[in-house]
N, C-alpha and C. Protein backbone atom coordinates (compact mmCIF):
# COMPACT_ATOMS: atom_id res chain seq x y z
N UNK A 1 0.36 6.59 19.79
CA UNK A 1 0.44 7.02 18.41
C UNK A 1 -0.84 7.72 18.02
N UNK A 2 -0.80 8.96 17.57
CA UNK A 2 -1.85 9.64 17.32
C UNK A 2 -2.09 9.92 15.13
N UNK A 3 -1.08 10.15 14.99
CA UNK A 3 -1.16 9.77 13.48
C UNK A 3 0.11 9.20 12.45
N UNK A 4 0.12 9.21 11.92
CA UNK A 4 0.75 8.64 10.28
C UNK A 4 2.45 9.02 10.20
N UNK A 5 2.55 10.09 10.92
CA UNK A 5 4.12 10.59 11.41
C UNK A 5 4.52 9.99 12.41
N UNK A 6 3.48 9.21 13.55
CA UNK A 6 4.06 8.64 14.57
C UNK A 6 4.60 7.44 14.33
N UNK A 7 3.72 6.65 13.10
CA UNK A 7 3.75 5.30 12.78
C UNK A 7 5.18 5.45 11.66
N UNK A 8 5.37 6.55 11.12
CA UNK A 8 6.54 6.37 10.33
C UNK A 8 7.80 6.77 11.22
N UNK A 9 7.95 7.35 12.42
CA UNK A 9 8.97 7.17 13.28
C UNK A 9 8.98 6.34 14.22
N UNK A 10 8.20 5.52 14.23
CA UNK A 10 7.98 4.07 15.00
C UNK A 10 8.69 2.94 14.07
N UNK A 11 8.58 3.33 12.72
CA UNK A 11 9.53 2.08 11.90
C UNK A 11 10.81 2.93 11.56
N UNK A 12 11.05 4.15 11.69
CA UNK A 12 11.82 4.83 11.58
C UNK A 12 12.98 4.20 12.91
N UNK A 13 12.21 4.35 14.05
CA UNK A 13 13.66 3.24 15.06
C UNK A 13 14.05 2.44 14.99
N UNK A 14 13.24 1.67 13.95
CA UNK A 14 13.76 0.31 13.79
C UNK A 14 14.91 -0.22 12.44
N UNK A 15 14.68 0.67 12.29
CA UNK A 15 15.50 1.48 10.61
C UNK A 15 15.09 1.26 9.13
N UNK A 16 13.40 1.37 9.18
CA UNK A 16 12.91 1.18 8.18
C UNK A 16 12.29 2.29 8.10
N UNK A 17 12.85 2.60 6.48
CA UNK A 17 12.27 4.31 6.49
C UNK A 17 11.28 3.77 4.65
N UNK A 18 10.10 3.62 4.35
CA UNK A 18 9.23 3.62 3.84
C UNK A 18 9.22 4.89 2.73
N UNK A 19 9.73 5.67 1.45
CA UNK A 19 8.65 6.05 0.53
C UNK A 19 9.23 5.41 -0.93
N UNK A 20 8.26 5.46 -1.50
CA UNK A 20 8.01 5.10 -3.37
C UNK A 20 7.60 6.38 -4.08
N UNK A 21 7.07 7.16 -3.55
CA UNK A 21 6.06 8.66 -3.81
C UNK A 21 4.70 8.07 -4.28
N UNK A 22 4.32 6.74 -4.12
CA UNK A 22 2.68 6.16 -4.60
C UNK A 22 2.70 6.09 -3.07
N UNK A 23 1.42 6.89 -2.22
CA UNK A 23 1.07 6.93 -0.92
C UNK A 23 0.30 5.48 -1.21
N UNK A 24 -0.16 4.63 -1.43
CA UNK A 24 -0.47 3.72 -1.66
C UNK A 24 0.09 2.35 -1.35
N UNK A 25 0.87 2.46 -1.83
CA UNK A 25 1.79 1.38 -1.90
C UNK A 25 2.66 1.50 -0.64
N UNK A 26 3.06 3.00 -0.15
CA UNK A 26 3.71 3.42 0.69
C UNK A 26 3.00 2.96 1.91
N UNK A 27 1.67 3.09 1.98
CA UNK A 27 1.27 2.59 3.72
C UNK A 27 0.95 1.04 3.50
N UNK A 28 1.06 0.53 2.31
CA UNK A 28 0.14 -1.26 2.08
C UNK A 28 2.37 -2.13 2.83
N UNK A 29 2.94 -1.00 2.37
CA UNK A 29 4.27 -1.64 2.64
C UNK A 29 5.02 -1.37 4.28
N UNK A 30 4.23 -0.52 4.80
CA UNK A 30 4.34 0.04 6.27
C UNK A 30 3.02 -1.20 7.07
N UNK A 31 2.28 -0.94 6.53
CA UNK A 31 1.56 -2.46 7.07
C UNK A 31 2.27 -3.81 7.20
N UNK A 32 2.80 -3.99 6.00
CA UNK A 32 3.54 -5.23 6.22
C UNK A 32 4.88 -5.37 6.89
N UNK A 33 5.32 -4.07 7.18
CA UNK A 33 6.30 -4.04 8.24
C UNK A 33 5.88 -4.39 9.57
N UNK A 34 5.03 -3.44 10.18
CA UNK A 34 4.47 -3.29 11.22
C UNK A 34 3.95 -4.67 12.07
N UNK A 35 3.41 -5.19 10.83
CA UNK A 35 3.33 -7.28 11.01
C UNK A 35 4.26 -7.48 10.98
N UNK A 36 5.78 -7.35 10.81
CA UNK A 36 6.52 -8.05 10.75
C UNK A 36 7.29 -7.91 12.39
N UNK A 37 7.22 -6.52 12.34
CA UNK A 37 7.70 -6.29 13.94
C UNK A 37 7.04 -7.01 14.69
N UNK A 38 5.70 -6.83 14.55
CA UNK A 38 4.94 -7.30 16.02
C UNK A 38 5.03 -9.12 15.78
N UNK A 39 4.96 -9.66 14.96
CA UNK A 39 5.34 -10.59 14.52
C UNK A 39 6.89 -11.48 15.50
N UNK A 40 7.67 -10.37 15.34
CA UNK A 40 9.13 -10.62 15.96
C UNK A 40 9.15 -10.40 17.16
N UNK A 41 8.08 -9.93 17.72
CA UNK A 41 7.74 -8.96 19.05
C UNK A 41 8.75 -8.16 19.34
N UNK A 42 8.78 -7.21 18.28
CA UNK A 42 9.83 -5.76 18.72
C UNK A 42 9.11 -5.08 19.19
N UNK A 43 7.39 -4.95 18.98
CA UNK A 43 6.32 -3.98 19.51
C UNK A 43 5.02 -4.93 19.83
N UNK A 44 4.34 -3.83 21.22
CA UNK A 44 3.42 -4.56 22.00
C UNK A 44 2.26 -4.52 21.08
N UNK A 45 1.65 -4.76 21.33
CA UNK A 45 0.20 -5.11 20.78
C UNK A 45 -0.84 -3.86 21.10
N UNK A 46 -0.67 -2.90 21.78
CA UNK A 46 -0.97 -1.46 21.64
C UNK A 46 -0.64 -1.02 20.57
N UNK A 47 1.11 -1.31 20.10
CA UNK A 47 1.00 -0.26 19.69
C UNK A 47 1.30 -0.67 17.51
N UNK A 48 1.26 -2.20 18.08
CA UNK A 48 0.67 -2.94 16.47
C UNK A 48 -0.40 -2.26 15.93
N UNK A 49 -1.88 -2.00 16.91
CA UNK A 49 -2.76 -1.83 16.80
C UNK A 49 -3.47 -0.74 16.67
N UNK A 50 -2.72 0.30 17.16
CA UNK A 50 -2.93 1.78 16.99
C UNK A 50 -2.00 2.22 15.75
N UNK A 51 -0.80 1.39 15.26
CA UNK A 51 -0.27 1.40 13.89
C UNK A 51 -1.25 0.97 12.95
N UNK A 52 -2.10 -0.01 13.16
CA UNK A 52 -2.82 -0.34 12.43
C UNK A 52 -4.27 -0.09 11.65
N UNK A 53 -4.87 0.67 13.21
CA UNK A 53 -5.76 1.30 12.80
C UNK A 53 -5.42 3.04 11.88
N UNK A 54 -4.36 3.21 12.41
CA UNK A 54 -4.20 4.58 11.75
C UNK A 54 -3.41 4.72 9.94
N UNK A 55 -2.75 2.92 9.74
CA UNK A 55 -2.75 3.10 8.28
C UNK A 55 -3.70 2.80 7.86
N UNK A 56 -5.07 1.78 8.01
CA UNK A 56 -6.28 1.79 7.74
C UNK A 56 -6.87 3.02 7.75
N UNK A 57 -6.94 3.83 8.39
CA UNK A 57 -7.38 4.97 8.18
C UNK A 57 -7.54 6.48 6.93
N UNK A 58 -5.81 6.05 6.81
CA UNK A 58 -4.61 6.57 6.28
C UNK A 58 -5.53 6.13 4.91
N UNK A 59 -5.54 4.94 4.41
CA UNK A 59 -6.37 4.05 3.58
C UNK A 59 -6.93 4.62 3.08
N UNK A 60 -8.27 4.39 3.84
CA UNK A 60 -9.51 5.07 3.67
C UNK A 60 -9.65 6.49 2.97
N UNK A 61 -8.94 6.89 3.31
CA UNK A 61 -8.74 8.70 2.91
C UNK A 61 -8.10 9.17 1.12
N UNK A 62 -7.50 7.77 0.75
CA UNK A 62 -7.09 7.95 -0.23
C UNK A 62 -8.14 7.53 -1.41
């Protein structure tokens, strides 16, 4: 996963499609997906973590 489109077609397979139009709220609620998968272990721990750093990122920018 290289950015923010990868992580939204990564919950996009799983059939969670994420917007509100507040980018805000929009990645704090893609976070708590993303725990929820890896949580269930639908996804490895690569790629929890490269989801994770890149909505933190995502974050940051706003």
């Amino acid at each position: 996963m290289n950015n923010l489109y990868d992580v939204m077609q990564l919950l996009k397979r799983y059939g969670t499609i994420i917007y509100t139009a507040d980018k805000k709220a929009d990645l704090h609620l893609m976070e708590e997906e993303i725990r929820e998968l890896y949580r269930l272990q639908f996804i490895t721990a690569k790629e929890f973590s490269s989801a994770l750093l890149i909505l933190r990122s995502e974050q940051n920018k706003i």
